[in-house]
PDB file of N, CA and C in Angstrom:
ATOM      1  N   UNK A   1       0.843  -1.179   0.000  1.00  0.00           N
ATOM      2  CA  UNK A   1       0.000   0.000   0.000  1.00  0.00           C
ATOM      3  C   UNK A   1       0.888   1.242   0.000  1.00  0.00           C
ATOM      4  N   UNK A   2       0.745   2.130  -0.970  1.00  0.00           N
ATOM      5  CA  UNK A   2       1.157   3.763  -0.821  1.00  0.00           C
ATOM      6  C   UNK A   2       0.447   4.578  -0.066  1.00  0.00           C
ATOM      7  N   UNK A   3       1.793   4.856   0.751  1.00  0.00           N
ATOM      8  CA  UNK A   3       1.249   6.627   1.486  1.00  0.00           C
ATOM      9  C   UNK A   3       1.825   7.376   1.068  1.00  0.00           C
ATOM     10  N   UNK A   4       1.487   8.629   1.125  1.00  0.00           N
ATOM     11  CA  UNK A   4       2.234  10.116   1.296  1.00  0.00           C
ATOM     12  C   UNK A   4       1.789  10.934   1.967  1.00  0.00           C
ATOM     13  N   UNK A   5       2.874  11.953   2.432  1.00  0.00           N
ATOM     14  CA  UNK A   5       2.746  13.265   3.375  1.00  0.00           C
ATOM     15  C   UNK A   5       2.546  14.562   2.393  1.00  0.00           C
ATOM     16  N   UNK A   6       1.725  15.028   2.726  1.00  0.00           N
ATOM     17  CA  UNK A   6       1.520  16.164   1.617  1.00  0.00           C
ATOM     18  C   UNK A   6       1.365  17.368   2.884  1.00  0.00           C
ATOM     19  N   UNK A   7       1.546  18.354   2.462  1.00  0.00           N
ATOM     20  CA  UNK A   7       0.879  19.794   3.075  1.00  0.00           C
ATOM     21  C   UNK A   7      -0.294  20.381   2.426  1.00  0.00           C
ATOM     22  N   UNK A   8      -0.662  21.080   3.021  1.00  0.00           N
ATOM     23  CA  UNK A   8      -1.966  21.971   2.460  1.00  0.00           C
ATOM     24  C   UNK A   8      -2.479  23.179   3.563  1.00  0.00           C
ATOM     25  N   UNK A   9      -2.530  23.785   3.542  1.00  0.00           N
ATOM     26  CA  UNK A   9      -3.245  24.820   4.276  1.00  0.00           C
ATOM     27  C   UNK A   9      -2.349  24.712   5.683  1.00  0.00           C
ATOM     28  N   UNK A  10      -1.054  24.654   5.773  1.00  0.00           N
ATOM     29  CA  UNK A  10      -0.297  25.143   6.478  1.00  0.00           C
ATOM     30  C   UNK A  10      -0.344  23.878   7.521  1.00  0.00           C
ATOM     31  N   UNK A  11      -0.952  22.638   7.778  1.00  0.00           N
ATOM     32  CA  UNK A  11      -1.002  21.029   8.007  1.00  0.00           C
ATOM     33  C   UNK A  11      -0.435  20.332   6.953  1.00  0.00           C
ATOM     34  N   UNK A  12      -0.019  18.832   7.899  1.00  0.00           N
ATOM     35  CA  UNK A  12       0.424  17.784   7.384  1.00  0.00           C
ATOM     36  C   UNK A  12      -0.426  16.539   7.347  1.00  0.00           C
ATOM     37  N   UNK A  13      -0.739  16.077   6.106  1.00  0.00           N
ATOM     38  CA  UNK A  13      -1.585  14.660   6.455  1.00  0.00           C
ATOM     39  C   UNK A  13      -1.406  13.672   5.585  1.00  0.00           C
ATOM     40  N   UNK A  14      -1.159  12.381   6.514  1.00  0.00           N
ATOM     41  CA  UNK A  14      -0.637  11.397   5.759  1.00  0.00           C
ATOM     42  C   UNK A  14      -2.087  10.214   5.086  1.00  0.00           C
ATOM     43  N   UNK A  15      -2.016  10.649   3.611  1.00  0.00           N
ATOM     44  CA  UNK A  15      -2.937   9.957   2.718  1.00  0.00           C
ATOM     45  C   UNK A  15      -2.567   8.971   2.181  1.00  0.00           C
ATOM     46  N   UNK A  16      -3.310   8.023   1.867  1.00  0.00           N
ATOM     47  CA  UNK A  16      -3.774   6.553   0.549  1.00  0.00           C
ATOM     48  C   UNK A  16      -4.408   6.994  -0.037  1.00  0.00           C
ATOM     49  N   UNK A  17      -4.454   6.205  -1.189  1.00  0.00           N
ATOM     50  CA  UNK A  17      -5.758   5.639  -2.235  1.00  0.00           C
ATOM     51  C   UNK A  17      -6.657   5.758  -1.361  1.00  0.00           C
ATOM     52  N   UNK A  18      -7.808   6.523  -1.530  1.00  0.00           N
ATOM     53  CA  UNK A  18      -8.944   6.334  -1.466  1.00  0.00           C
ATOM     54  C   UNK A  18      -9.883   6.537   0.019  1.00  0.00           C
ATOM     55  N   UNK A  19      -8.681   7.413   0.625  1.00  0.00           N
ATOM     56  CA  UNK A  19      -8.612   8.406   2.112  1.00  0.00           C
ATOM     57  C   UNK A  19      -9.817   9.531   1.742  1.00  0.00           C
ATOM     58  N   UNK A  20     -10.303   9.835   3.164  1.00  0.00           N
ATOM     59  CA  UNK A  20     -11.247  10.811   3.377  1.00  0.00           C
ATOM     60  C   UNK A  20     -10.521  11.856   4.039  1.00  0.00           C
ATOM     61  N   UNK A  21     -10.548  13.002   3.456  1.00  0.00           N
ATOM     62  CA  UNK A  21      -9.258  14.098   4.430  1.00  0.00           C
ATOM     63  C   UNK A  21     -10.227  14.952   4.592  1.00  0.00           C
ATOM     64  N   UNK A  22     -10.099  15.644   5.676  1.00  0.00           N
ATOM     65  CA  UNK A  22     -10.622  17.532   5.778  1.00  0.00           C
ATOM     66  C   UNK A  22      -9.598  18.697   5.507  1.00  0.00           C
ATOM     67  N   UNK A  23      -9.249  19.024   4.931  1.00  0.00           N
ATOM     68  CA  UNK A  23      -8.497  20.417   4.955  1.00  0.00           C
ATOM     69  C   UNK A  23      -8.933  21.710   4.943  1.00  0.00           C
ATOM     70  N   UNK A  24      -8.241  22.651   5.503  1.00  0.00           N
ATOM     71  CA  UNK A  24      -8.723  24.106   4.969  1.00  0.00           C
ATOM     72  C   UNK A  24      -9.249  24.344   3.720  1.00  0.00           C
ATOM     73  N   UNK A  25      -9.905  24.853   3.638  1.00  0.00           N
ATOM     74  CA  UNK A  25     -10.598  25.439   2.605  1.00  0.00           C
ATOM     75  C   UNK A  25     -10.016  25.642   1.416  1.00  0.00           C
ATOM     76  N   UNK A  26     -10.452  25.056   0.252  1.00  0.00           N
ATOM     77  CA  UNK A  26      -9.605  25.029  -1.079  1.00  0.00           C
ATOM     78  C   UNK A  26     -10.776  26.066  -2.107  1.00  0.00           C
ATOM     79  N   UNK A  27      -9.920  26.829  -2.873  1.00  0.00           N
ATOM     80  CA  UNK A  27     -10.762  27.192  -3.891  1.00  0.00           C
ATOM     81  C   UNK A  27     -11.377  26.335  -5.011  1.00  0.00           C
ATOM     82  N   UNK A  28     -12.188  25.383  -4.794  1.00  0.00           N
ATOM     83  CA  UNK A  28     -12.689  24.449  -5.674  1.00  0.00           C
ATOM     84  C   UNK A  28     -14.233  24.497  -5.462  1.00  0.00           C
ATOM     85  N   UNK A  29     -14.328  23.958  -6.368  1.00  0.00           N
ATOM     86  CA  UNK A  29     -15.770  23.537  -6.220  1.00  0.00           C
ATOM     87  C   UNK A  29     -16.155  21.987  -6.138  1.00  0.00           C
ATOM     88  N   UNK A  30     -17.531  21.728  -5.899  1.00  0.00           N
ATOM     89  CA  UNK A  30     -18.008  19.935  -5.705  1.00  0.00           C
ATOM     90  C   UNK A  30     -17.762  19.745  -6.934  1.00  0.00           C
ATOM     91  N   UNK A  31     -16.897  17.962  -6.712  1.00  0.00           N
ATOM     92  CA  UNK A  31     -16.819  17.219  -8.236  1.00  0.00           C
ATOM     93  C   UNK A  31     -15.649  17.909  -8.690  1.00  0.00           C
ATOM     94  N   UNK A  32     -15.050  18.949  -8.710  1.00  0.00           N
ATOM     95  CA  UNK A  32     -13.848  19.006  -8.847  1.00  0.00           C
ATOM     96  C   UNK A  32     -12.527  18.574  -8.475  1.00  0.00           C
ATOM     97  N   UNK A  33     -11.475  18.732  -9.349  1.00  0.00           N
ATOM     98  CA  UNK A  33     -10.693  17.905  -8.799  1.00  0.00           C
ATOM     99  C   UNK A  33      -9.288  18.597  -8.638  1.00  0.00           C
ATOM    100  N   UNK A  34      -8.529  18.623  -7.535  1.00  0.00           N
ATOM    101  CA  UNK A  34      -7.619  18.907  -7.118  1.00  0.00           C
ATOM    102  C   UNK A  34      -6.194  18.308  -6.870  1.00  0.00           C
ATOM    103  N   UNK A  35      -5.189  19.336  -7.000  1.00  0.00           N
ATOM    104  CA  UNK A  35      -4.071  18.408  -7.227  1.00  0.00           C
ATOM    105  C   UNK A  35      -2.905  18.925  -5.636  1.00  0.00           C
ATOM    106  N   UNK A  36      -2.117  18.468  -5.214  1.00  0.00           N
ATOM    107  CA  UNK A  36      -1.512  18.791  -3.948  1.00  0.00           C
ATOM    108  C   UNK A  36      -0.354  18.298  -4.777  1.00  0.00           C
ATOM    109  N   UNK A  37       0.563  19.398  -4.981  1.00  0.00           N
ATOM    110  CA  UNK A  37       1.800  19.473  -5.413  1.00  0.00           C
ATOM    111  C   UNK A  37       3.216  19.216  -4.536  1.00  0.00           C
ATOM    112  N   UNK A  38       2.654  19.841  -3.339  1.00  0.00           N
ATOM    113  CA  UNK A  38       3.748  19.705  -1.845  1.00  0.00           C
ATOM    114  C   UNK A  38       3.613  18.431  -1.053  1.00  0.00           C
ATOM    115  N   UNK A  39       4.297  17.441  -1.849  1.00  0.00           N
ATOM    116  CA  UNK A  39       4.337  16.333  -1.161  1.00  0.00           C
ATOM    117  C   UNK A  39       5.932  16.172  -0.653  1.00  0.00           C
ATOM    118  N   UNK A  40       5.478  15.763   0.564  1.00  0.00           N
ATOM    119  CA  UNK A  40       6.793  15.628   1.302  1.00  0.00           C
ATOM    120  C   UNK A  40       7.674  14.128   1.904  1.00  0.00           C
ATOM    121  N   UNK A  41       6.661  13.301   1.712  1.00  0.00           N
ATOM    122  CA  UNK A  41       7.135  11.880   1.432  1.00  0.00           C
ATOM    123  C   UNK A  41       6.256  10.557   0.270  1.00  0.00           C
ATOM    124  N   UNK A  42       6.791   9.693   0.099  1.00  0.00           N
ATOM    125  CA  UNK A  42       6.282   9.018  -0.825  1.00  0.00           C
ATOM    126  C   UNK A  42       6.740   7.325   0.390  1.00  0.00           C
ATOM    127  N   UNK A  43       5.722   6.956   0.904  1.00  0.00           N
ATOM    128  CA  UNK A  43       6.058   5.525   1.204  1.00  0.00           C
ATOM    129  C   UNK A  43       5.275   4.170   0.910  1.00  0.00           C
ATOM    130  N   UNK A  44       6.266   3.285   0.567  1.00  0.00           N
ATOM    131  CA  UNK A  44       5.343   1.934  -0.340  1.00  0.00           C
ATOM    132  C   UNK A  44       5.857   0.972   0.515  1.00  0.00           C
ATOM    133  N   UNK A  45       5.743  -0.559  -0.002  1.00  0.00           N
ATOM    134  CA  UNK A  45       6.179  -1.534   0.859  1.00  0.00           C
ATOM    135  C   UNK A  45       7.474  -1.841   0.137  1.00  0.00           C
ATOM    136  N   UNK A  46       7.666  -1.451  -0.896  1.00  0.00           N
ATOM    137  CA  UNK A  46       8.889  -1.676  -1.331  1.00  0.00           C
ATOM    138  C   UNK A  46      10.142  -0.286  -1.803  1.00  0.00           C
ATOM    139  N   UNK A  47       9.717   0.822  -1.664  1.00  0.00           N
ATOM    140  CA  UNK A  47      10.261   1.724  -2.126  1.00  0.00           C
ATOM    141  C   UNK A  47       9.458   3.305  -0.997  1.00  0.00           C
ATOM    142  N   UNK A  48      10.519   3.745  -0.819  1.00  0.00           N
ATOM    143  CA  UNK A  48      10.034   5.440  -0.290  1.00  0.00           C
ATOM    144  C   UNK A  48      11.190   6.206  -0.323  1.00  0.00           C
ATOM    145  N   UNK A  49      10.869   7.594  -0.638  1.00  0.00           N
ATOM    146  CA  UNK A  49      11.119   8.718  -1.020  1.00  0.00           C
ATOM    147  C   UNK A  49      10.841   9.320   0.185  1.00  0.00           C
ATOM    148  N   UNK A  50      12.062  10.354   0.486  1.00  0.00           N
ATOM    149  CA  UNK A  50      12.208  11.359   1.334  1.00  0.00           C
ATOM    150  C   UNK A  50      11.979  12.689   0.605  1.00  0.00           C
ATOM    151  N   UNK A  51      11.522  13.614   0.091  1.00  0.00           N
ATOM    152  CA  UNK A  51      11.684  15.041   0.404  1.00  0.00           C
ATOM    153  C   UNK A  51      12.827  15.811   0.705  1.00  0.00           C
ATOM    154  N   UNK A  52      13.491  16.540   0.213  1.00  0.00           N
ATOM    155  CA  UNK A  52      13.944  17.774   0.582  1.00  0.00           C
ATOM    156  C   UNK A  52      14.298  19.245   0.553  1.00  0.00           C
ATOM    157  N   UNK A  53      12.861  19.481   0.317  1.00  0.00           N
ATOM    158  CA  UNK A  53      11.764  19.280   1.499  1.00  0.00           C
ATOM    159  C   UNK A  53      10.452  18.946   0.740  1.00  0.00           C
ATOM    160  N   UNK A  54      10.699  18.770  -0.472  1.00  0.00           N
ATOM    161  CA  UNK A  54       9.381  17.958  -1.197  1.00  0.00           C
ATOM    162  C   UNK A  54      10.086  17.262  -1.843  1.00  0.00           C
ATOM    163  N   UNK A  55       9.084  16.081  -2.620  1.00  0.00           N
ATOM    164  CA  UNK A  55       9.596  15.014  -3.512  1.00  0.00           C
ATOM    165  C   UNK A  55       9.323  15.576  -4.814  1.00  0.00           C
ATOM    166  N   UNK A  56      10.612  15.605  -5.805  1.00  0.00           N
ATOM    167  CA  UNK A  56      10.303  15.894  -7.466  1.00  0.00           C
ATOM    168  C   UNK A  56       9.520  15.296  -7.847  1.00  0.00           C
ATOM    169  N   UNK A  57       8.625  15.603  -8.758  1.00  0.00           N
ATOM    170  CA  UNK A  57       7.966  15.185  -9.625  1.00  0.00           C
ATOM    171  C   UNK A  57       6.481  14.399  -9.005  1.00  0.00           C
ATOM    172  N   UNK A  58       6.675  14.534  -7.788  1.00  0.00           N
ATOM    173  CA  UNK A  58       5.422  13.791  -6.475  1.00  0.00           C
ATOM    174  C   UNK A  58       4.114  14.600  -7.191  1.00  0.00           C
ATOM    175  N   UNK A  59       2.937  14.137  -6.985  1.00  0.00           N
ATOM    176  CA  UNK A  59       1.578  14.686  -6.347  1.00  0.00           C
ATOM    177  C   UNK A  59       0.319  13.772  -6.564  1.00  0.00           C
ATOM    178  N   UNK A  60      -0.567  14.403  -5.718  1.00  0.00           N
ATOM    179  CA  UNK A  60      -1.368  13.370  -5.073  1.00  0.00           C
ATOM    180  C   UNK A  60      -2.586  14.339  -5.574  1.00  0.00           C
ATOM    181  N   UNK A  61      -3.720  13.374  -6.298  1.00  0.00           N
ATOM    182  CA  UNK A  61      -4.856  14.537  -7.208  1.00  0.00           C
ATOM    183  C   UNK A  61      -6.030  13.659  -5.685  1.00  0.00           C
ATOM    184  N   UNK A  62      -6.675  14.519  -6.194  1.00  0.00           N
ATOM    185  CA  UNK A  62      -8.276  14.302  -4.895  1.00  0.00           C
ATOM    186  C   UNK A  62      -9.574  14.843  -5.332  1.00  0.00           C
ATOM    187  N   UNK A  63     -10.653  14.249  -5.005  1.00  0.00           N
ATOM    188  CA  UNK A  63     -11.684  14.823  -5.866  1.00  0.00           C
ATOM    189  C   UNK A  63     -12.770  15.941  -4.324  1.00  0.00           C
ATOM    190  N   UNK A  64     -13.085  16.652  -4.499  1.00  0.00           N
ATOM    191  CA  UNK A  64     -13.596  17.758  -3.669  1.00  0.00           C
ATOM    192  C   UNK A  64     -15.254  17.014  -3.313  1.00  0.00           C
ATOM    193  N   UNK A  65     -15.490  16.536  -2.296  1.00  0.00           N
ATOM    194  CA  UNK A  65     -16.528  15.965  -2.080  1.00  0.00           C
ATOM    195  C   UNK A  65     -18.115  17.020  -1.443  1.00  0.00           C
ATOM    196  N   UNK A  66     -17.470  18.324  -0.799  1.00  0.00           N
ATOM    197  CA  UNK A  66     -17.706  18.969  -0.101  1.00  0.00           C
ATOM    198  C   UNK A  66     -17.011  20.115   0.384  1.00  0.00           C
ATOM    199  N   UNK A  67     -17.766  21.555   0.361  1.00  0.00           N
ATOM    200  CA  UNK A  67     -17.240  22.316   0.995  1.00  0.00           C
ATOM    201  C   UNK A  67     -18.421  23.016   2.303  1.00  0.00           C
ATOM    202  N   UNK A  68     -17.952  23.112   3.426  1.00  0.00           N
ATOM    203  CA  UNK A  68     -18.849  23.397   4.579  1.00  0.00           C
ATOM    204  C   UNK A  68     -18.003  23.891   5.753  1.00  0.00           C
ATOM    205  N   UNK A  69     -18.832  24.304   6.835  1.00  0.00           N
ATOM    206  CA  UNK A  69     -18.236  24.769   7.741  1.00  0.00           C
ATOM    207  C   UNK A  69     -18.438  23.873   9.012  1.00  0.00           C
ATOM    208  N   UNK A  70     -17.703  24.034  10.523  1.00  0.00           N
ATOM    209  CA  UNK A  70     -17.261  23.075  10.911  1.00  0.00           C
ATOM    210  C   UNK A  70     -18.620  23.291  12.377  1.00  0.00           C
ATOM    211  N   UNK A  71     -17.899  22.477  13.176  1.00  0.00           N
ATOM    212  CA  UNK A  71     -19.100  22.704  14.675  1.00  0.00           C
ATOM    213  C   UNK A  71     -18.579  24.337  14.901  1.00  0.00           C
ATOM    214  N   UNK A  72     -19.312  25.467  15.674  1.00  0.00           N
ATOM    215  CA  UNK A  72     -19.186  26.527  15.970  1.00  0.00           C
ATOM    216  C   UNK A  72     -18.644  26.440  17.235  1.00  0.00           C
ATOM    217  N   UNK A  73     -17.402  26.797  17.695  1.00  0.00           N
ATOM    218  CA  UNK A  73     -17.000  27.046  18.891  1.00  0.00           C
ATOM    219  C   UNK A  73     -16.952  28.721  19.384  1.00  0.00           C
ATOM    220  N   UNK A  74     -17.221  28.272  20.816  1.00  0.00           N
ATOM    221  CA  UNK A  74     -17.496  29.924  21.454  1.00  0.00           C
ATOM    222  C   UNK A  74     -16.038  29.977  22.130  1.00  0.00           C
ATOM    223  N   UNK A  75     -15.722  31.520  21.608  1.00  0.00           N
ATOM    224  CA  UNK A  75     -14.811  32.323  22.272  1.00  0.00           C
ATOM    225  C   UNK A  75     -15.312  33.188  23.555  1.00  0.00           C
ATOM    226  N   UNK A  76     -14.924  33.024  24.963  1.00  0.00           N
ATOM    227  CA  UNK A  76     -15.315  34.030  25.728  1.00  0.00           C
ATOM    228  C   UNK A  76     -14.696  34.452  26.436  1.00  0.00           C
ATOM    229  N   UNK A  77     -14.309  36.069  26.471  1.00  0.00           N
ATOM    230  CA  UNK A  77     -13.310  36.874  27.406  1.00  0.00           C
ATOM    231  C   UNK A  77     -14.126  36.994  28.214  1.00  0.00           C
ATOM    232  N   UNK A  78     -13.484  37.117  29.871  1.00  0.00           N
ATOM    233  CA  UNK A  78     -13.688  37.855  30.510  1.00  0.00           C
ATOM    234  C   UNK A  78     -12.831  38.379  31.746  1.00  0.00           C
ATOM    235  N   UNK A  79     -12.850  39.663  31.910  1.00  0.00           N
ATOM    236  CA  UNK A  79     -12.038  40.221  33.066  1.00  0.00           C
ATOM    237  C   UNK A  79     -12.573  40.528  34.565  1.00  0.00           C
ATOM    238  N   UNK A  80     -12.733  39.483  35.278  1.00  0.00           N
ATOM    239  CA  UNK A  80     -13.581  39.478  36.602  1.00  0.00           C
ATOM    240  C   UNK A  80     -13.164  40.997  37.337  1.00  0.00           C
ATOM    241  N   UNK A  81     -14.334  41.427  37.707  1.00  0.00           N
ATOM    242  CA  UNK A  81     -14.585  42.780  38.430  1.00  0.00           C
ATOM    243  C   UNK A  81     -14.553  43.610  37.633  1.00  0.00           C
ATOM    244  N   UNK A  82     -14.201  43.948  36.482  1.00  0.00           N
ATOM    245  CA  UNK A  82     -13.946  45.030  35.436  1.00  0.00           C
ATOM    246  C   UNK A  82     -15.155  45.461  34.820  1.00  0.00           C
ATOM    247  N   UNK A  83     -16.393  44.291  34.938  1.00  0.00           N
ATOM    248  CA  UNK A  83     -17.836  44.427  33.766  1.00  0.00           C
ATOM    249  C   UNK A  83     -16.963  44.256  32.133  1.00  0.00           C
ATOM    250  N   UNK A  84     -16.401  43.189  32.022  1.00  0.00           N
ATOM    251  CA  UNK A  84     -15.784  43.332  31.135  1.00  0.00           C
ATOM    252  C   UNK A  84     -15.957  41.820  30.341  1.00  0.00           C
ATOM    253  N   UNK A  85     -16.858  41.607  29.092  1.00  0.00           N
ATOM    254  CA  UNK A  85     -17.154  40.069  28.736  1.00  0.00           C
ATOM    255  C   UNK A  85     -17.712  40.387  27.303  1.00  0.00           C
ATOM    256  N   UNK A  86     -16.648  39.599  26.611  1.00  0.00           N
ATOM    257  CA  UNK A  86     -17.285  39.318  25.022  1.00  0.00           C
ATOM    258  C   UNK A  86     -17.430  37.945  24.601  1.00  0.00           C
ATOM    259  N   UNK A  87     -18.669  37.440  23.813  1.00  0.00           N
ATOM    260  CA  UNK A  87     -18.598  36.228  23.457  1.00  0.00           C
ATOM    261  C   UNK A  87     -18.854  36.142  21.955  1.00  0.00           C
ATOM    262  N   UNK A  88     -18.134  35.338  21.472  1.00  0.00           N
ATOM    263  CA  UNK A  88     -17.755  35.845  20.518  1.00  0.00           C
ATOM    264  C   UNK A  88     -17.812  33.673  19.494  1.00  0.00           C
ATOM    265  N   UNK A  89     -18.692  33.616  18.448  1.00  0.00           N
ATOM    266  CA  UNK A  89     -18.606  31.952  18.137  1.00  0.00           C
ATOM    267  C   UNK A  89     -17.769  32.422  16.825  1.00  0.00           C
ATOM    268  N   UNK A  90     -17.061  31.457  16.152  1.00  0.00           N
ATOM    269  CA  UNK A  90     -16.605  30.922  14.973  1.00  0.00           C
ATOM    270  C   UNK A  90     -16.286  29.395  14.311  1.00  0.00           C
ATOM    271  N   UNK A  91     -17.335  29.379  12.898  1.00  0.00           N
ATOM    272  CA  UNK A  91     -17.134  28.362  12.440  1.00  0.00           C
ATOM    273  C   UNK A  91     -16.066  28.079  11.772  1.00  0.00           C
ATOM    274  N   UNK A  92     -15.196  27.612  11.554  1.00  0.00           N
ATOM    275  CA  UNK A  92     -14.139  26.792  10.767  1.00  0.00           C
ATOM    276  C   UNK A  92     -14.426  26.518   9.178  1.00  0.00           C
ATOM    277  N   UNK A  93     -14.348  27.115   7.978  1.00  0.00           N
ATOM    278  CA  UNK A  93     -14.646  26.491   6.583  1.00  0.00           C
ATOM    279  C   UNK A  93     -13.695  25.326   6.380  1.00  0.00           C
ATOM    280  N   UNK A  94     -14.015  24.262   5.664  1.00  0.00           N
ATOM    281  CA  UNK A  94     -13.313  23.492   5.006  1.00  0.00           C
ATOM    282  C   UNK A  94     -13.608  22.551   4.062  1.00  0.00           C
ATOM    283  N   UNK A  95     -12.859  21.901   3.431  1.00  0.00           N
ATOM    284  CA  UNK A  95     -12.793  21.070   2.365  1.00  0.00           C
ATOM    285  C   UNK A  95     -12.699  19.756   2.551  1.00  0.00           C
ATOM    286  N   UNK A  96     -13.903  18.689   2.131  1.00  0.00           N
ATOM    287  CA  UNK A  96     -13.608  17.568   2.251  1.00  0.00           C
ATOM    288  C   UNK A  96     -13.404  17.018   0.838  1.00  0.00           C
ATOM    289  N   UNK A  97     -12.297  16.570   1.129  1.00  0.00           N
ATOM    290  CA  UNK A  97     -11.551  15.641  -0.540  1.00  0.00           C
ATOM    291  C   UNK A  97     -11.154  13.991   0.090  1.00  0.00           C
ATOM    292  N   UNK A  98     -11.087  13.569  -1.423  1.00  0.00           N
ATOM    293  CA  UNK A  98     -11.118  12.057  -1.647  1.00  0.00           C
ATOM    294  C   UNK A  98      -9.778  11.526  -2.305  1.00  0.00           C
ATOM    295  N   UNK A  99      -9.257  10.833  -1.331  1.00  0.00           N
ATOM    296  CA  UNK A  99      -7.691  11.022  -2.228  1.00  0.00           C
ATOM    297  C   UNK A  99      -7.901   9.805  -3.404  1.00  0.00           C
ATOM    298  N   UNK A 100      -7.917  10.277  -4.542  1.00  0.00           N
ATOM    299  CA  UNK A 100      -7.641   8.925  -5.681  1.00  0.00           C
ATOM    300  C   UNK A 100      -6.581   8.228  -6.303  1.00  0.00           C
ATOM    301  N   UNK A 101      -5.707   9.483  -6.265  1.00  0.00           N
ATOM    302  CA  UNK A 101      -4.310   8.856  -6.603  1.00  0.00           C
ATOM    303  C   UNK A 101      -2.800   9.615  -6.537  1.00  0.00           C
ATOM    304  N   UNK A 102      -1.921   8.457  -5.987  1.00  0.00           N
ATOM    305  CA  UNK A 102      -0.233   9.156  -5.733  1.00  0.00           C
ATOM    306  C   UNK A 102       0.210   8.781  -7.110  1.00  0.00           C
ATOM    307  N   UNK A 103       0.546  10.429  -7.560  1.00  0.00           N
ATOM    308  CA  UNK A 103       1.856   9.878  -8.657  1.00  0.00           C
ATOM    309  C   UNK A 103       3.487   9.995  -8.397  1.00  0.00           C
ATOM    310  N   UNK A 104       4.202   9.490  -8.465  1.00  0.00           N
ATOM    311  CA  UNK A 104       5.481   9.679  -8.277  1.00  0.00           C
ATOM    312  C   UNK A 104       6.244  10.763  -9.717  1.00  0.00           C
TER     313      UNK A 104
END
């Protein structure tokens, strides 16, 4: 079985054939298909590639299954005795892709 380490949106995640990933938010659309150029290792059962600090000629295409935003987490300051409190939520956008294939 092939893996690789790729980057994307400033993370590292190690994909196969046919992996479910989340990443930051890609400019794509559904059914499109995407390519991750910054691959940083290539490992098989018989052969792997190191990076330095990417592998030539590497990349790993993925098809865009979804784009959405994530659970909403609450931010809340506060400065006891001051009357001082903001709450504040943010959702997370991101990209769910389908890894289909490593090329070397």
């Amino acid at each position: 079985m092939t893996h690789a380490i790729i980057e994307t949106g400033g993370k590292q995640y190690r994909v196969a054939e046919g992996d479910v990933i989340f990443v930051e938010k890609l400019p794509a659309e559904v059914e499109e298909e995407v390519k991750f150029d910054r691959v940083l290792a290539v490992i098989s059962d018989e052969d792997s590639k190191i990076g330095a600090p990417v592998v030539e000629g590497a990349a790993v295409t993925g098809k865009v299954l979804k784009n959405g935003k994530s659970k909403k987490i609450i931010v809340y300051k506060m400065h006891p005795k001051k009357n001082y409190r903001r709450k504040q939520g943010h959702r997370q956008p991101y990209t769910k892709v389908q890894i289909e294939k490593i090329a070397l």
